[in-house]
N, C-alpha and C. Protein backbone atom coordinates (compact mmCIF):
# COMPACT_ATOMS: atom_id res chain seq x y z
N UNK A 1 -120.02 92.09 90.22
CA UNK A 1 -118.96 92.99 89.82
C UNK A 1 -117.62 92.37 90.21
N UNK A 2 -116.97 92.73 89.62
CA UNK A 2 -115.18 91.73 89.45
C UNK A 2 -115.02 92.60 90.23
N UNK A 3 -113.53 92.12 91.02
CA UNK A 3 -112.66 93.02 92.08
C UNK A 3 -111.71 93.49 91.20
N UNK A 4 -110.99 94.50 91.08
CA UNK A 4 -109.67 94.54 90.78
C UNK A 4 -108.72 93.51 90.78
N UNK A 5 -107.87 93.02 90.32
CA UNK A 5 -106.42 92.46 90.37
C UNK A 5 -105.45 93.01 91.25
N UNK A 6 -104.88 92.04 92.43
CA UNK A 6 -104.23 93.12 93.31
C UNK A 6 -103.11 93.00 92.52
N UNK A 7 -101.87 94.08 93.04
CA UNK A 7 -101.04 94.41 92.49
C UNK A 7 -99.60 93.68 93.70
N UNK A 8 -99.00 92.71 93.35
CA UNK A 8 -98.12 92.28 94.52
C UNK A 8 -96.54 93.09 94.87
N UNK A 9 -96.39 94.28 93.93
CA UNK A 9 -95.41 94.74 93.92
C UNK A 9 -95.61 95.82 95.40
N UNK A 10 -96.94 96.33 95.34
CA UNK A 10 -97.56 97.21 96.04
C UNK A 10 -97.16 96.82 97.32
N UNK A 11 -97.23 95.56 97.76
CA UNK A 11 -97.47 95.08 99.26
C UNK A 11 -95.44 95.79 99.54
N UNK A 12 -94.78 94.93 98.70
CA UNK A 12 -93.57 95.26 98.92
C UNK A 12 -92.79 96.78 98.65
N UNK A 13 -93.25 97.60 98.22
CA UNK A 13 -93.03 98.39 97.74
C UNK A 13 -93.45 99.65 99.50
N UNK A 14 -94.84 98.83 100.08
CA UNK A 14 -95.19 99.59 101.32
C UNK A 14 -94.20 98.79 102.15
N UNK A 15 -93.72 97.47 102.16
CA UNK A 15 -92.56 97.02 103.14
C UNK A 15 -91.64 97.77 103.21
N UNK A 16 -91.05 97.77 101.96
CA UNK A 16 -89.41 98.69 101.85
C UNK A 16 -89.87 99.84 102.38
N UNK A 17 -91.26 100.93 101.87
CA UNK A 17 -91.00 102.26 102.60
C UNK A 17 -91.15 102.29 103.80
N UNK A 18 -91.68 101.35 105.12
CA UNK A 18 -91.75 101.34 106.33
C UNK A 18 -90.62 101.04 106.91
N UNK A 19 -89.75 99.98 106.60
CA UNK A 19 -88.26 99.21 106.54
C UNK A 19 -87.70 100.08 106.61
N UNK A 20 -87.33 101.11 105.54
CA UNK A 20 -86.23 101.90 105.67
C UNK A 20 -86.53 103.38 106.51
N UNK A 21 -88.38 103.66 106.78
CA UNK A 21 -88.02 104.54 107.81
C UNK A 21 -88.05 104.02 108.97
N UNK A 22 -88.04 102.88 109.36
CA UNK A 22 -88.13 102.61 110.59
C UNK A 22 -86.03 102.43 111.29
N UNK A 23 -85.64 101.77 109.67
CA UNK A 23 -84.04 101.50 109.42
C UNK A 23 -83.38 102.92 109.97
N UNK A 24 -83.54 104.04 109.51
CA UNK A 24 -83.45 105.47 109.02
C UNK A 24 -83.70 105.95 111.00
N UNK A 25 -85.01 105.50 111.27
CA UNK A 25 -84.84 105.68 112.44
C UNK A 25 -84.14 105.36 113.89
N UNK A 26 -83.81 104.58 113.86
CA UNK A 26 -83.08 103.73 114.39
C UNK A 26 -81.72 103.26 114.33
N UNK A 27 -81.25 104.11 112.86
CA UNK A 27 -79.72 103.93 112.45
C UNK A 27 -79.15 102.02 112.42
N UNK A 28 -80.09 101.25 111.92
CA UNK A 28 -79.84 99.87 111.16
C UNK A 28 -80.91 99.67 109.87
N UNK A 29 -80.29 100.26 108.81
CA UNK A 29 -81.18 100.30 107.46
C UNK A 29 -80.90 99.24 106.98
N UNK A 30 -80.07 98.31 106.87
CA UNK A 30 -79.77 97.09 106.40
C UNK A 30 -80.47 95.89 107.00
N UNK A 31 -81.09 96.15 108.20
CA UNK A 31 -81.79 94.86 108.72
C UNK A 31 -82.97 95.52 108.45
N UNK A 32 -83.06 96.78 108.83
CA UNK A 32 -84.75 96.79 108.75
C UNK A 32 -85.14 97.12 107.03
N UNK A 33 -84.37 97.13 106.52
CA UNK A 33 -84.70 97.12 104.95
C UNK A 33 -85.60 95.64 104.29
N UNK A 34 -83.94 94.91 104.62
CA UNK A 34 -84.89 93.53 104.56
C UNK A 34 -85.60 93.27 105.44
N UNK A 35 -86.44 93.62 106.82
CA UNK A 35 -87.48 92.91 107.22
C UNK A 35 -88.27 93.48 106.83
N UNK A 36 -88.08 94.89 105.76
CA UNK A 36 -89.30 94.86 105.13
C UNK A 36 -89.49 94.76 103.73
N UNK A 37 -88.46 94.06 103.34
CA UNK A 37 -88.99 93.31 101.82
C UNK A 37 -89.66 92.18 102.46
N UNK A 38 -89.35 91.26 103.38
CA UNK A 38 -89.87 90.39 104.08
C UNK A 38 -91.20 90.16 104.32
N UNK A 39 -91.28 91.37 105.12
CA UNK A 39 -93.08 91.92 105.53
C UNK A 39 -93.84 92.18 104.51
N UNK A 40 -93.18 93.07 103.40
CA UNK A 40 -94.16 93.30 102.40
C UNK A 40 -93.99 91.96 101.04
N UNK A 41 -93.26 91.06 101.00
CA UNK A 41 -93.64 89.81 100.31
C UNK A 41 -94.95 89.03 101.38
N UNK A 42 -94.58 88.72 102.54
CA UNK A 42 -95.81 87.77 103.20
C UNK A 42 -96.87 88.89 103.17
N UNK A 43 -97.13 89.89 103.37
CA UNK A 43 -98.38 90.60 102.79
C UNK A 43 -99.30 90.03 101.68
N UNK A 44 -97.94 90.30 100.65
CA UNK A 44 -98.36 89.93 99.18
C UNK A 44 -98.68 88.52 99.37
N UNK A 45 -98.30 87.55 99.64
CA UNK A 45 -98.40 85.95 99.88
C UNK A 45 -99.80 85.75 100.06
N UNK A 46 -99.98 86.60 101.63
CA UNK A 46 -101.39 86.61 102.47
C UNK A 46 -102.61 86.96 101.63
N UNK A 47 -102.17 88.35 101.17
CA UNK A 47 -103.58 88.93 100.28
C UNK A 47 -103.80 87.79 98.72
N UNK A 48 -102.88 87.40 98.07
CA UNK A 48 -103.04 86.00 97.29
C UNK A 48 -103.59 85.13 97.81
N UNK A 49 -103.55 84.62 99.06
CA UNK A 49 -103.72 83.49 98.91
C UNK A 49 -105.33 83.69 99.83
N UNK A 50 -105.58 84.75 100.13
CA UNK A 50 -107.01 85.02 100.53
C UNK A 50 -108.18 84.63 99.62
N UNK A 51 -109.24 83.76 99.95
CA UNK A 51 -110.60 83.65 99.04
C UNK A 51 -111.50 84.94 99.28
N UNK A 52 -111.88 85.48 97.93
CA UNK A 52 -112.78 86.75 97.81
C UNK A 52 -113.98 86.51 98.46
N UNK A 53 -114.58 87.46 99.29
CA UNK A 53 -116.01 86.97 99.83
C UNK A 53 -117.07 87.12 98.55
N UNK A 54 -118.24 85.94 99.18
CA UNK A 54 -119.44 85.79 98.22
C UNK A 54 -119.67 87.21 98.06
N UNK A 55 -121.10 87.37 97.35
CA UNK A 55 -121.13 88.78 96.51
C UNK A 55 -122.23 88.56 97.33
N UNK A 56 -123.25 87.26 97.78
CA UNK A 56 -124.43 87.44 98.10
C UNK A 56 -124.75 88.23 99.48
């Protein structure tokens, strides 16, 4: 059985929403925004560049 296709927007899309509440919390949304486009691109990077396990 095939896996799904991950979706790489996804990884970043959970960066930015952690980024900006963590930004939001903390009153610096501009740094923690981008460390989490950041976080959620190397997500996306990571889960790409992962080999699928055997099926056996």
């Amino acid at each position: 059985m095939q896996s799904p296709k991950r979706n790489p927007g996804l990884a970043i899309a959970v960066g930015i929403a952690i980024g900006t509440g963590v930004g939001v919390a903390t009153g610096n949304l501009a740094l923690w925004l981008a460390l989490g486009v950041a976080i959620g691109a190397g997500l996306s990077a990571a889960a790409a560049a992962r080999k699928p396990k055997d099926p056996d």
